[in-house]
C-alpha atoms as a PDB file:
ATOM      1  CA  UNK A   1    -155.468 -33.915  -3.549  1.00  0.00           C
ATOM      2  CA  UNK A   2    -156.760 -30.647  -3.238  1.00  0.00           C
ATOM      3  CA  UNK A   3    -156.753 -31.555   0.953  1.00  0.00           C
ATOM      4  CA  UNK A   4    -153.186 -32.874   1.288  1.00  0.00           C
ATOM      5  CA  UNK A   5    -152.128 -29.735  -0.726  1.00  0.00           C
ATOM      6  CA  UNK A   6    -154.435 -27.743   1.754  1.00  0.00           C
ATOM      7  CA  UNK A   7    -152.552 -29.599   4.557  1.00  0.00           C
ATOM      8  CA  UNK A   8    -148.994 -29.160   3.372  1.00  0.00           C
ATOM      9  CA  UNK A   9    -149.418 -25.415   2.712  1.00  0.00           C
ATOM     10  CA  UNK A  10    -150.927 -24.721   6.172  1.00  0.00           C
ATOM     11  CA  UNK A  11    -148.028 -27.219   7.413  1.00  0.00           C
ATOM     12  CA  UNK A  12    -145.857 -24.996   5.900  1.00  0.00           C
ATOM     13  CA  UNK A  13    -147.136 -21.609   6.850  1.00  0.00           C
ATOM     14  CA  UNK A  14    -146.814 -22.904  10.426  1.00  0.00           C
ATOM     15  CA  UNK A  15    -143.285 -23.491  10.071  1.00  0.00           C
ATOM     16  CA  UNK A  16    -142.603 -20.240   8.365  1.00  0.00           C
ATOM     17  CA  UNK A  17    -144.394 -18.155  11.495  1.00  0.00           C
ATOM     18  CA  UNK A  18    -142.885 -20.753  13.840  1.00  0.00           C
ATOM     19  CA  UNK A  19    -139.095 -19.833  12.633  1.00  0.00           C
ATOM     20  CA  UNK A  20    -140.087 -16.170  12.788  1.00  0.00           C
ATOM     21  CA  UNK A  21    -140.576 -16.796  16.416  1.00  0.00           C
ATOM     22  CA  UNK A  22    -137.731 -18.227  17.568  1.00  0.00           C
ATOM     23  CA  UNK A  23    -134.137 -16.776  17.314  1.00  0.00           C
ATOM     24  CA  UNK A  24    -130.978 -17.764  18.742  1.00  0.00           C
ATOM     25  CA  UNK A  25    -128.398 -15.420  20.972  1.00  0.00           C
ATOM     26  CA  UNK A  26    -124.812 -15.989  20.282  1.00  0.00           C
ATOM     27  CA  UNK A  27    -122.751 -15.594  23.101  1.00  0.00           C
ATOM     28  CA  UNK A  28    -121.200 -12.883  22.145  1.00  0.00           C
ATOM     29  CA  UNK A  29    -123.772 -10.789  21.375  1.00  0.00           C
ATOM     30  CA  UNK A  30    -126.831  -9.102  22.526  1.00  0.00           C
ATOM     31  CA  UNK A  31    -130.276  -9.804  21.741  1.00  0.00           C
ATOM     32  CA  UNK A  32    -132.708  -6.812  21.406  1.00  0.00           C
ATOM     33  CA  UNK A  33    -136.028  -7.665  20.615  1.00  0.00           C
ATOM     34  CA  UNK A  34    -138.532  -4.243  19.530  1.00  0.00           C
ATOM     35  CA  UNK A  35    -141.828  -4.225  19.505  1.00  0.00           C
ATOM     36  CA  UNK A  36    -143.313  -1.812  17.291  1.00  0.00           C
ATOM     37  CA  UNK A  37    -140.159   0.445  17.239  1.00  0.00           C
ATOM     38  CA  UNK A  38    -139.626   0.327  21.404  1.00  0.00           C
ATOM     39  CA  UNK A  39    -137.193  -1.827  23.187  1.00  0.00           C
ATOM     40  CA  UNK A  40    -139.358  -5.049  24.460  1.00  0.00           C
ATOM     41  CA  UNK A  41    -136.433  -6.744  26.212  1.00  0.00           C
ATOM     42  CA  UNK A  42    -132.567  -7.286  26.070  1.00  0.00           C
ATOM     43  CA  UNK A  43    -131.500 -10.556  25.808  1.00  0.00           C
ATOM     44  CA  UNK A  44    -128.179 -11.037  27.633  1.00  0.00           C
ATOM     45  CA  UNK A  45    -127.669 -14.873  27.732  1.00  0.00           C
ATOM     46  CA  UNK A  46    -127.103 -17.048  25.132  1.00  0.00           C
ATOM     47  CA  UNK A  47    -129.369 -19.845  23.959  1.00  0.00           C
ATOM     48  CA  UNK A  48    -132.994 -20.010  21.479  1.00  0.00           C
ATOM     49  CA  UNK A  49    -135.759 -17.369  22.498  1.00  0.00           C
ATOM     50  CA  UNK A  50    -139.031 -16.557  21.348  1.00  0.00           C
ATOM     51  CA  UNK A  51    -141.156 -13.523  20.148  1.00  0.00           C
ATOM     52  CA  UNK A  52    -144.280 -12.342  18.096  1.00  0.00           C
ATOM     53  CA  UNK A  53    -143.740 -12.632  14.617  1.00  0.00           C
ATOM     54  CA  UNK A  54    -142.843  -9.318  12.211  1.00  0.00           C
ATOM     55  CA  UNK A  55    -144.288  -6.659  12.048  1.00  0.00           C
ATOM     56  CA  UNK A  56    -145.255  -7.023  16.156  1.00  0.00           C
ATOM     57  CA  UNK A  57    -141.700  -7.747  17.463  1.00  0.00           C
ATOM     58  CA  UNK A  58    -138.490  -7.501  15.562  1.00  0.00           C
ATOM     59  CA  UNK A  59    -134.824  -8.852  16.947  1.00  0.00           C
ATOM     60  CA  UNK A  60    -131.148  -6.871  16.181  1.00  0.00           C
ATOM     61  CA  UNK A  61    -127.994  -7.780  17.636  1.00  0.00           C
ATOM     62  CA  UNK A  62    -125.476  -5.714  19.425  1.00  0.00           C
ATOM     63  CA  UNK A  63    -121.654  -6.928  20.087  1.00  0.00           C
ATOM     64  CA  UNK A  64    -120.697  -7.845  23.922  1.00  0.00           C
ATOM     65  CA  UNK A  65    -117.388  -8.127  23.109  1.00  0.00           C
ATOM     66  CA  UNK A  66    -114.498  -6.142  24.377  1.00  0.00           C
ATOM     67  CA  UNK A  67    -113.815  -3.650  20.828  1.00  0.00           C
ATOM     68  CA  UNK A  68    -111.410  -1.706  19.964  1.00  0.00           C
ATOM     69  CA  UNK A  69    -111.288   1.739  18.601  1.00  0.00           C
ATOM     70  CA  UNK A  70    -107.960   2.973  16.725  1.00  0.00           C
ATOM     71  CA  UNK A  71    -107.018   6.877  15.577  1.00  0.00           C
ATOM     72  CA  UNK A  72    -108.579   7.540  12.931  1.00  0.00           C
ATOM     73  CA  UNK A  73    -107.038  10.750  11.649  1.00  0.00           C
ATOM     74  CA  UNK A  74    -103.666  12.338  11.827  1.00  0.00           C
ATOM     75  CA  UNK A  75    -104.515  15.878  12.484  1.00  0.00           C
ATOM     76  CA  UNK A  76    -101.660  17.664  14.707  1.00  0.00           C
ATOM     77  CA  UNK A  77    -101.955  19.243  18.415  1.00  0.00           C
ATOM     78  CA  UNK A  78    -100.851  21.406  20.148  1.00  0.00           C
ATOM     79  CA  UNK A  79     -98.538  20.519  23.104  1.00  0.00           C
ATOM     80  CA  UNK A  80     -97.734  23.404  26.093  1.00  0.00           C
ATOM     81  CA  UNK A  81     -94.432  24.988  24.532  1.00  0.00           C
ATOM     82  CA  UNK A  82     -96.512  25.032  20.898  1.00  0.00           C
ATOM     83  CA  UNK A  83     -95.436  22.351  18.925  1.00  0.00           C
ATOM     84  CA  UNK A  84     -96.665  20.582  16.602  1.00  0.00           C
ATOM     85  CA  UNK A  85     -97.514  17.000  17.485  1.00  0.00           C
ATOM     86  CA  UNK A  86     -99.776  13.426  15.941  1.00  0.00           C
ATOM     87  CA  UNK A  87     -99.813  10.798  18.184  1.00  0.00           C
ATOM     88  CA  UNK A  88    -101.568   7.603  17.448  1.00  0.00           C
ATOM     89  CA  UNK A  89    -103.765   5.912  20.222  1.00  0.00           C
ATOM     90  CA  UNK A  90    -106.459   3.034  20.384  1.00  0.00           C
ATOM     91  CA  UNK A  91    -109.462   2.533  22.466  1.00  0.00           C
ATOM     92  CA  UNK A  92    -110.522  -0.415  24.908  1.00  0.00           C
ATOM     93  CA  UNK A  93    -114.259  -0.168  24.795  1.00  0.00           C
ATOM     94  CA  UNK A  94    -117.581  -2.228  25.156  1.00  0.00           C
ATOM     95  CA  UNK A  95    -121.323  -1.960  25.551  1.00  0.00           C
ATOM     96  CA  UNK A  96    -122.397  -2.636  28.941  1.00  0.00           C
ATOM     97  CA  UNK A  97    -125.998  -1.748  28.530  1.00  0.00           C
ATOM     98  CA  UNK A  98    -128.009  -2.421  25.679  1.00  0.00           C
ATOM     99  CA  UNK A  99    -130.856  -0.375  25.986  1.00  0.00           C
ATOM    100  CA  UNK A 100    -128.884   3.077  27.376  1.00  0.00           C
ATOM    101  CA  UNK A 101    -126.694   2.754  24.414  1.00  0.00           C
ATOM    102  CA  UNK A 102    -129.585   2.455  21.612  1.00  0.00           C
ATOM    103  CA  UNK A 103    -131.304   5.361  23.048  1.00  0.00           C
ATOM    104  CA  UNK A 104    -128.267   8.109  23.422  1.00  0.00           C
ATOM    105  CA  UNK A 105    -125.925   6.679  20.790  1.00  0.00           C
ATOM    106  CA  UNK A 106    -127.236   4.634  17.994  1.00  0.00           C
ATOM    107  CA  UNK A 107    -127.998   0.821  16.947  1.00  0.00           C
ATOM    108  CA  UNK A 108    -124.448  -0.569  16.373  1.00  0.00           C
ATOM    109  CA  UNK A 109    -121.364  -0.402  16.984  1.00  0.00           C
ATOM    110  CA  UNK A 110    -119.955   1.781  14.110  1.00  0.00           C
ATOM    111  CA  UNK A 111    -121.858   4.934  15.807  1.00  0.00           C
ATOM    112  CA  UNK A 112    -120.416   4.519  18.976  1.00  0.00           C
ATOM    113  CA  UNK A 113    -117.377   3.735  17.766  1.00  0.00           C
ATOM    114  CA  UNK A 114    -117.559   7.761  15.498  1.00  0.00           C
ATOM    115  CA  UNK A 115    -119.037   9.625  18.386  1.00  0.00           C
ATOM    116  CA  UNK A 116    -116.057   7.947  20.945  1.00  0.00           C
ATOM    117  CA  UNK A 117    -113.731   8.815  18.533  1.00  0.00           C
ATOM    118  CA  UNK A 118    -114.373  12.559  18.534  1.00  0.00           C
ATOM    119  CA  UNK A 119    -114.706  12.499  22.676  1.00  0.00           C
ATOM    120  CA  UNK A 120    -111.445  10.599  22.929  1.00  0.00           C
ATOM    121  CA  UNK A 121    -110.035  13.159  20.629  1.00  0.00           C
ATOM    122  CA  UNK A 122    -111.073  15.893  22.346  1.00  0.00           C
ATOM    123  CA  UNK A 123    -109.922  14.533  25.682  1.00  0.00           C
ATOM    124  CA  UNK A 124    -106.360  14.178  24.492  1.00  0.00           C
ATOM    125  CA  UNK A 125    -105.968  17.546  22.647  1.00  0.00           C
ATOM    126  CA  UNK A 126    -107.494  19.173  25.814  1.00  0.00           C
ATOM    127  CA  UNK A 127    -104.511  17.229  28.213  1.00  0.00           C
ATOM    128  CA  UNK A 128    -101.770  17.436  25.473  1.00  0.00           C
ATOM    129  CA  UNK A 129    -102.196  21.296  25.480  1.00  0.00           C
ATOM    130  CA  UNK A 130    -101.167  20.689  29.270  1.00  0.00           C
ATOM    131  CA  UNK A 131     -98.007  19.144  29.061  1.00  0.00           C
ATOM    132  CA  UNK A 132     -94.388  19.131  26.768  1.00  0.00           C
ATOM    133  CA  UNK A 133     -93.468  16.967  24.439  1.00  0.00           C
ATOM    134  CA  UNK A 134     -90.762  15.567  27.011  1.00  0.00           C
ATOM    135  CA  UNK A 135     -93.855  14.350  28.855  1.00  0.00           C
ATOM    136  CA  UNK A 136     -95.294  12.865  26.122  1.00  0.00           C
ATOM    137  CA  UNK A 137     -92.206  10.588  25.545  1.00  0.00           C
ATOM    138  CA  UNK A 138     -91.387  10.087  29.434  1.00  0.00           C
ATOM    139  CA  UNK A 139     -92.962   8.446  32.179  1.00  0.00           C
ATOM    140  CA  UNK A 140     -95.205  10.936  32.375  1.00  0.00           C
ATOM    141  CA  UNK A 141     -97.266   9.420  29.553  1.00  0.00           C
ATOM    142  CA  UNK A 142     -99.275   6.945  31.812  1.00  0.00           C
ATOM    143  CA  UNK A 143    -100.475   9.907  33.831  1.00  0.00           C
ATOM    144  CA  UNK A 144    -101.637  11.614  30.649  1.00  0.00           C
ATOM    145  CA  UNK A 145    -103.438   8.135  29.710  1.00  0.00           C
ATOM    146  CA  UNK A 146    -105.125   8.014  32.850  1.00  0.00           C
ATOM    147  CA  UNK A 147    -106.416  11.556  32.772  1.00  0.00           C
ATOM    148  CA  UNK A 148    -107.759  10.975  29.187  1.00  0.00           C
ATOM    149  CA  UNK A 149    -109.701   7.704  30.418  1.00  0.00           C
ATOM    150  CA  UNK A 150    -111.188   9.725  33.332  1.00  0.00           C
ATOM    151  CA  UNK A 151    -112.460  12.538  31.449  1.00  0.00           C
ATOM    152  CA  UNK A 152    -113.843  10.335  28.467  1.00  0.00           C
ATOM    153  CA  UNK A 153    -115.453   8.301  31.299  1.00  0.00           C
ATOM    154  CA  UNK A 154    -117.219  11.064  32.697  1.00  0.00           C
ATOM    155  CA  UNK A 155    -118.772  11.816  29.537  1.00  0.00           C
ATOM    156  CA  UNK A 156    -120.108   8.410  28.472  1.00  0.00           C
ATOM    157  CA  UNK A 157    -121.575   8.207  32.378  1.00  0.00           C
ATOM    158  CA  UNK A 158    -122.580  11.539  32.564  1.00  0.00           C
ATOM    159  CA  UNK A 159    -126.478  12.997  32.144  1.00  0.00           C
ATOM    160  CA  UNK A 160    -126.967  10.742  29.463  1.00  0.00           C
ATOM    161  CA  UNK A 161    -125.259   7.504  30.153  1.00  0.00           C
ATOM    162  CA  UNK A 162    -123.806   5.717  26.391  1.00  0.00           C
ATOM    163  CA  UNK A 163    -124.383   2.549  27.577  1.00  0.00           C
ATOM    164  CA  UNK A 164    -120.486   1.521  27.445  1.00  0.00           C
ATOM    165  CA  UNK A 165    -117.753   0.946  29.565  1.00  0.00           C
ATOM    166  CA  UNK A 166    -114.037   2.473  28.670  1.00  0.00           C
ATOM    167  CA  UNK A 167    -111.408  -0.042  29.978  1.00  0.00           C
ATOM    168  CA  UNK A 168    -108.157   1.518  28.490  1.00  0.00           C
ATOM    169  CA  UNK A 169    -106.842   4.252  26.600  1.00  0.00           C
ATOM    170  CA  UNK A 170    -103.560   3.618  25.477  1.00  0.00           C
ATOM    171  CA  UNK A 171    -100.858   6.371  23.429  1.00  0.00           C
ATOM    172  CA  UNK A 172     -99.178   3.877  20.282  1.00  0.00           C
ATOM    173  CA  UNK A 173     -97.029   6.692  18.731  1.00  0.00           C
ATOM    174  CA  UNK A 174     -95.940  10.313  19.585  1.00  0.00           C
ATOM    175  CA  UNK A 175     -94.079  11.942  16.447  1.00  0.00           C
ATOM    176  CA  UNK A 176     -93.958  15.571  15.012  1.00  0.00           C
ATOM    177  CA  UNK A 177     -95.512  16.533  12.102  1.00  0.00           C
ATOM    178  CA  UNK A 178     -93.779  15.476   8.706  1.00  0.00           C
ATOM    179  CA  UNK A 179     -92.491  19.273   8.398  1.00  0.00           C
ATOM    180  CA  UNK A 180     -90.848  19.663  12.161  1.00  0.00           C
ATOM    181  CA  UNK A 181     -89.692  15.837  12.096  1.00  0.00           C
ATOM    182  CA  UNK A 182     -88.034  16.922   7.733  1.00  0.00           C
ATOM    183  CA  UNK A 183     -85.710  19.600   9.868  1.00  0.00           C
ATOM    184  CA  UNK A 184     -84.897  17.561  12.944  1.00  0.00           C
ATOM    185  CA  UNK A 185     -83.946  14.836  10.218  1.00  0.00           C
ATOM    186  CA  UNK A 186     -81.979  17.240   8.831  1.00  0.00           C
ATOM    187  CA  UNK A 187     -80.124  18.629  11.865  1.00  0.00           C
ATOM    188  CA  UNK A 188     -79.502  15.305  13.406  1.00  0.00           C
ATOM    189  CA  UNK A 189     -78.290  14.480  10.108  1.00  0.00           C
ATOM    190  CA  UNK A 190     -75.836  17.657   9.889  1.00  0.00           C
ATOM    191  CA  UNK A 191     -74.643  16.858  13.624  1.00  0.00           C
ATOM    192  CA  UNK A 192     -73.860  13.488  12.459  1.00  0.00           C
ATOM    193  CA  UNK A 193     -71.519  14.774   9.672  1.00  0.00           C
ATOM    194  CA  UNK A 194     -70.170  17.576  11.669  1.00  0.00           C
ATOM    195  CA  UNK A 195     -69.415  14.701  13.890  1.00  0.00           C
ATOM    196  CA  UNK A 196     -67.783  12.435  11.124  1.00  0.00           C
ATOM    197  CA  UNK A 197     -66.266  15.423   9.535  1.00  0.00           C
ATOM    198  CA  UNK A 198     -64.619  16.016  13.208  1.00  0.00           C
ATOM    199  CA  UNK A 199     -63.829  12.230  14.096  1.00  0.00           C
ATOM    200  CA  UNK A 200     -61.637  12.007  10.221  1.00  0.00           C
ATOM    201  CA  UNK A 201     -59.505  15.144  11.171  1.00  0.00           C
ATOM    202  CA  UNK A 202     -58.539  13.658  14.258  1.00  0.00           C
ATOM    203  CA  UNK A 203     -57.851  10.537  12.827  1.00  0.00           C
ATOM    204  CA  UNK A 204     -55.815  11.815   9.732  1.00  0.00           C
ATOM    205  CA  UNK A 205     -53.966  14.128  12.031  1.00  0.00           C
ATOM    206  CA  UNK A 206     -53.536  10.667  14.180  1.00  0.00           C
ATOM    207  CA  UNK A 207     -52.697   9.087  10.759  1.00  0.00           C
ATOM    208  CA  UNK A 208     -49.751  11.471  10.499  1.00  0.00           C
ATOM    209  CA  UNK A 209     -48.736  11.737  13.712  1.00  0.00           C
ATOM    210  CA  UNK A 210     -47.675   7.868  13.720  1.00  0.00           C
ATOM    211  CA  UNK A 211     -46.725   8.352   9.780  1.00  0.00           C
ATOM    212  CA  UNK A 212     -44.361  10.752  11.056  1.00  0.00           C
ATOM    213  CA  UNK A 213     -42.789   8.776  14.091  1.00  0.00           C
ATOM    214  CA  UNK A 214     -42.510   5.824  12.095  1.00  0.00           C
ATOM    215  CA  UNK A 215     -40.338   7.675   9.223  1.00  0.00           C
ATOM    216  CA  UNK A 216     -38.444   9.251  12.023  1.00  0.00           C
ATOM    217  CA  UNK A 217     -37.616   6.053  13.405  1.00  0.00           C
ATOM    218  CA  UNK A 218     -36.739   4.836  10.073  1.00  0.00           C
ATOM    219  CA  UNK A 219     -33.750   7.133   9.755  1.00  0.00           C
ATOM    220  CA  UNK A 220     -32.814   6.550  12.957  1.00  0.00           C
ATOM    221  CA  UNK A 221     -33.012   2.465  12.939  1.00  0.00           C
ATOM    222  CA  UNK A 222     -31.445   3.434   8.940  1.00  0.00           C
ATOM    223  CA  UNK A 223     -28.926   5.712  10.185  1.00  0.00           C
ATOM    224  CA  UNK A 224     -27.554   3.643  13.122  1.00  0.00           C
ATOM    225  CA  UNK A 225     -27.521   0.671  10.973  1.00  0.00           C
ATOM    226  CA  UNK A 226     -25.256   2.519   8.690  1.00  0.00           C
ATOM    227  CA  UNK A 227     -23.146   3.796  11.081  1.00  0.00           C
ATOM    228  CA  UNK A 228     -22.814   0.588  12.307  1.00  0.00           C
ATOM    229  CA  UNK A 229     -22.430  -1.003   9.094  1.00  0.00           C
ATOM    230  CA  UNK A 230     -19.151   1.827   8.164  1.00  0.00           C
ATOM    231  CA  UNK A 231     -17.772   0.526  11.373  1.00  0.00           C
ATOM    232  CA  UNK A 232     -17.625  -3.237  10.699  1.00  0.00           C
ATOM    233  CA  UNK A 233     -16.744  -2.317   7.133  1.00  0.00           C
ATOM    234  CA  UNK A 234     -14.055   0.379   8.075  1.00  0.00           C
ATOM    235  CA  UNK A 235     -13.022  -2.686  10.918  1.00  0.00           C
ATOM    236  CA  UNK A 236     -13.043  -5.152   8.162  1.00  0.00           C
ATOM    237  CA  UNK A 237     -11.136  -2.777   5.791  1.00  0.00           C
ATOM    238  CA  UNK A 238      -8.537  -2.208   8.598  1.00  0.00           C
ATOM    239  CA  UNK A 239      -8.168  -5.922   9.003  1.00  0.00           C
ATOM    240  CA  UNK A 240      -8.131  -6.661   5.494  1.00  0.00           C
ATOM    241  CA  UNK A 241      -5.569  -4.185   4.363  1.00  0.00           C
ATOM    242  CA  UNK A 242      -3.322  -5.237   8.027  1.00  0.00           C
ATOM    243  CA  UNK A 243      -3.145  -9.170   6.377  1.00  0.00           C
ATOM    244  CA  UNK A 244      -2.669  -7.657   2.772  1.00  0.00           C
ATOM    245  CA  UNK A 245       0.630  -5.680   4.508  1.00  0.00           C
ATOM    246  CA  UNK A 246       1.668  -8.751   6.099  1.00  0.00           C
ATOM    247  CA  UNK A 247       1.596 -10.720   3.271  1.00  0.00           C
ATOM    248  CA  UNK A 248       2.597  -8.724   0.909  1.00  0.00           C
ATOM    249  CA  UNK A 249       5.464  -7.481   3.000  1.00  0.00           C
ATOM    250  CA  UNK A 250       6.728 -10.601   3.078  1.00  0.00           C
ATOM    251  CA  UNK A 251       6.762 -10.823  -0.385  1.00  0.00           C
ATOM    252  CA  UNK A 252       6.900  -7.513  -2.458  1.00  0.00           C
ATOM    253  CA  UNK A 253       7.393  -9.298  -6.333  1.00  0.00           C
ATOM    254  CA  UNK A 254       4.726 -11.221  -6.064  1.00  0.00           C
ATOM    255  CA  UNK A 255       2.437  -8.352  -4.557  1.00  0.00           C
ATOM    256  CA  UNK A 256       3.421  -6.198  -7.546  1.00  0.00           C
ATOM    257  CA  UNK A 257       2.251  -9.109  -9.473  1.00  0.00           C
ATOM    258  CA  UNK A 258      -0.735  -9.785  -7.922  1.00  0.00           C
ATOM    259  CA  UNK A 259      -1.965  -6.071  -7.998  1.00  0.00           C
ATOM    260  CA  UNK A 260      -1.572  -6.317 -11.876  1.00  0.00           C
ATOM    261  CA  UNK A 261      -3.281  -9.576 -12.240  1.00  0.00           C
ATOM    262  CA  UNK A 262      -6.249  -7.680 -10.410  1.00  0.00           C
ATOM    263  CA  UNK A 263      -5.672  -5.039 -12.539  1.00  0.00           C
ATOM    264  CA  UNK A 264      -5.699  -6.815 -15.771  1.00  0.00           C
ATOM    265  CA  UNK A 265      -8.945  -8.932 -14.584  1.00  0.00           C
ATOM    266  CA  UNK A 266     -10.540  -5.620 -13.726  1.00  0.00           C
ATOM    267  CA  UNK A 267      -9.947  -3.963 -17.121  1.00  0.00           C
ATOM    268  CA  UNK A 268     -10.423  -6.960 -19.428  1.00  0.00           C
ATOM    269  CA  UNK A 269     -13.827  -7.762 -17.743  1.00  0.00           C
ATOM    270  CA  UNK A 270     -15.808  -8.490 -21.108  1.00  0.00           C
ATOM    271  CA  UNK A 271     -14.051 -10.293 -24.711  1.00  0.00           C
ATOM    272  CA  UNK A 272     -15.160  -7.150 -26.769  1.00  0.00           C
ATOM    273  CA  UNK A 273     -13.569  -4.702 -24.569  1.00  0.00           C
ATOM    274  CA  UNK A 274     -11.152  -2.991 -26.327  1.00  0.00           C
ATOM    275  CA  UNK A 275      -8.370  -0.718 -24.687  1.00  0.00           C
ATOM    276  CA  UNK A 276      -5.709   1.316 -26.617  1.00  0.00           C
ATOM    277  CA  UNK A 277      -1.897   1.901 -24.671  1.00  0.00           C
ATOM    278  CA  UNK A 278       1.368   1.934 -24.501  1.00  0.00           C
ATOM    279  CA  UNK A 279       3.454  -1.264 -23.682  1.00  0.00           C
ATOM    280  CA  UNK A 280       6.121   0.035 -22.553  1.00  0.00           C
ATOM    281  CA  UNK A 281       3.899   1.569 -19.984  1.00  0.00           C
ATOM    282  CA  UNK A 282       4.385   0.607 -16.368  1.00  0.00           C
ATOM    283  CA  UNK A 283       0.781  -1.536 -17.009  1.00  0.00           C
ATOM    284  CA  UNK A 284       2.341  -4.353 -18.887  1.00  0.00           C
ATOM    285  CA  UNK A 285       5.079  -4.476 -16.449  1.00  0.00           C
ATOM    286  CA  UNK A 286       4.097  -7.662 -15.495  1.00  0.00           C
ATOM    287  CA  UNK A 287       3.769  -9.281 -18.887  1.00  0.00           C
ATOM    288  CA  UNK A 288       6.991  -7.916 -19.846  1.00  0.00           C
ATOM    289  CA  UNK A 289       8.925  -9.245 -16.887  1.00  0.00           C
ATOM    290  CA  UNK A 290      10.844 -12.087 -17.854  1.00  0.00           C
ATOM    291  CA  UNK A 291      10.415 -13.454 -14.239  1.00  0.00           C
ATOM    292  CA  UNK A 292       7.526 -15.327 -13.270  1.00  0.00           C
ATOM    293  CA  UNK A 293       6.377 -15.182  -8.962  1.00  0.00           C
ATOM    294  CA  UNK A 294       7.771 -18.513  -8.747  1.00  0.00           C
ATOM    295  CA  UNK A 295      10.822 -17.419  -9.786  1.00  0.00           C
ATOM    296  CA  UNK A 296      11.023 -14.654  -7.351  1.00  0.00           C
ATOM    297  CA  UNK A 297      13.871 -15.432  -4.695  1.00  0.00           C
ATOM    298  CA  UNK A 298      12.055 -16.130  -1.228  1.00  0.00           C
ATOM    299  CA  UNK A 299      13.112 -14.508   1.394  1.00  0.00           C
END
């Protein structure tokens, strides 16, 4: 017994140094293998690899991919004519050699990332305080992004080479700073009324422009109907009282007696109306007459 167990723990020790040899490369990273705290070799391609066991060689892994690197404060610059400005902008980046980049900027990505951050910084205050604000909003801006990508290049290739490669610097926002950008709100926002203000006058004063031609051509269309409506009346009237003269000419009794028949119906309109005068006055003529129209000799 005491030989199998003998067996299976030497078995077993095997296996243990065995998998602390081998390690496996993802493609997207980078293998680094150290031995005693130097770079041994960089391990670009993926795939399973060997080594010396710890403490003689150690293995870390660096990202190949293409990263980016985003603003990561809000601080304002300074553009030519002096005002205040935060843009937001992000960072294309990558680490192109392995070993460069552990020796001048650290052993992952987070310190690249902090010490690109203050270089790209740096490289747009320094271009910013070169142009307007009108070129920061125009065209203009991809010449500013170029000349920020050229200058941060030349310091991640210069004396000390990072290691990286810098494949685009791109602007996301340009926007004043929250005190400027509180009084522009407020002046666009007291054009816009003066505006509205401005727009209501002239349409009230519009308003009673057409108010007024419309009444005036009321009276007129009023008045000319009027006029118009006295004529056919007056016309009527004429025509009216011509047939009445006729008629009546032809027959005077029996117009007096007609003209008090409309009298009578006039006056006793309603049952309880009660009137008060004298029969022998010339408004009962008619009742008192002892002839009747038919009566009346024809002519």
């Amino acid at each position: 017994m005491n030989r199998i167990g003998f067996i299976a723990s030497s078995i077993l020790v095997l296996l243990v140094l065995l998998s602390s040899t081998l390690f496996v490369v993802d493609q997207r990273q980078f293998g680094v293998v150290y031995a005693l705290g130097q770079i041994k070799q960089v391990i670009t391609e993926p795939g399973l690899n060997f080594k010396l066991p710890p403490p003689f060689q150690n293995v870390s892994y660096i990202d190949k991919r293409l990263l980016t690197l985003s603003s990561l404060d809000t601080e304002p610059m300074l553009t030519a004519e002096k005002q205040r400005v935060v843009i937001d902008w992000y960072v294309r980046w990558r680490i192109s050699d392995p070993q460069a980049y552990i020796r001048n900027v650290g052993l992952d990505e987070n310190a690249g990332a902090t010490q690109l951050n203050r270089v790209v910084r740096n490289a747009f205050q320094e271009n910013i305080n070169k142009r307007t604000v009108r070129d920061l909003i125009s065209v203009r801006r991809e010449a500013l992004m170029a000349d920020v990508q050229r200058e941060v290049l030349s310091v991640v290739k210069g004396a000390k080479p990072w290691g990286v490669d810098v494949i685009d610097v791109r602007i996301t926002r340009v926007d004043y700073v929250e005190a400027i950008t509180e009084s522009v709100y407020r002046r666009m926002e007291a054009e816009r009324k003066r505006v509205a203000n401005e727009l209501r006058s002239t349409g009230f004063a519009e308003g009673e422009k057409i108010r007024a031609d419309a009444d005036r051509q009321r009276e007129v269309i009023v008045a000319n109907a009027y006029r118009d409506a006295q004529k056919i009346k007056g016309e009527g009237d004429a025509q009216a009282a011509s047939a009445y003269s006729e008629a009546f000419g032809r027959d005077p009794q029996f117009a007096q007696f007609y003209r008090s028949l409309d009298a009578y119906k006039q006056s006793f309109n309603k049952k309880s109306d009660v009137m008060v005068l004298d029969p022998s006055s010339d408004f009962f003529r008619a009742m008192q007459s002892s002839g009747t129209p038919g009566n009346a000799p024809r002519r």
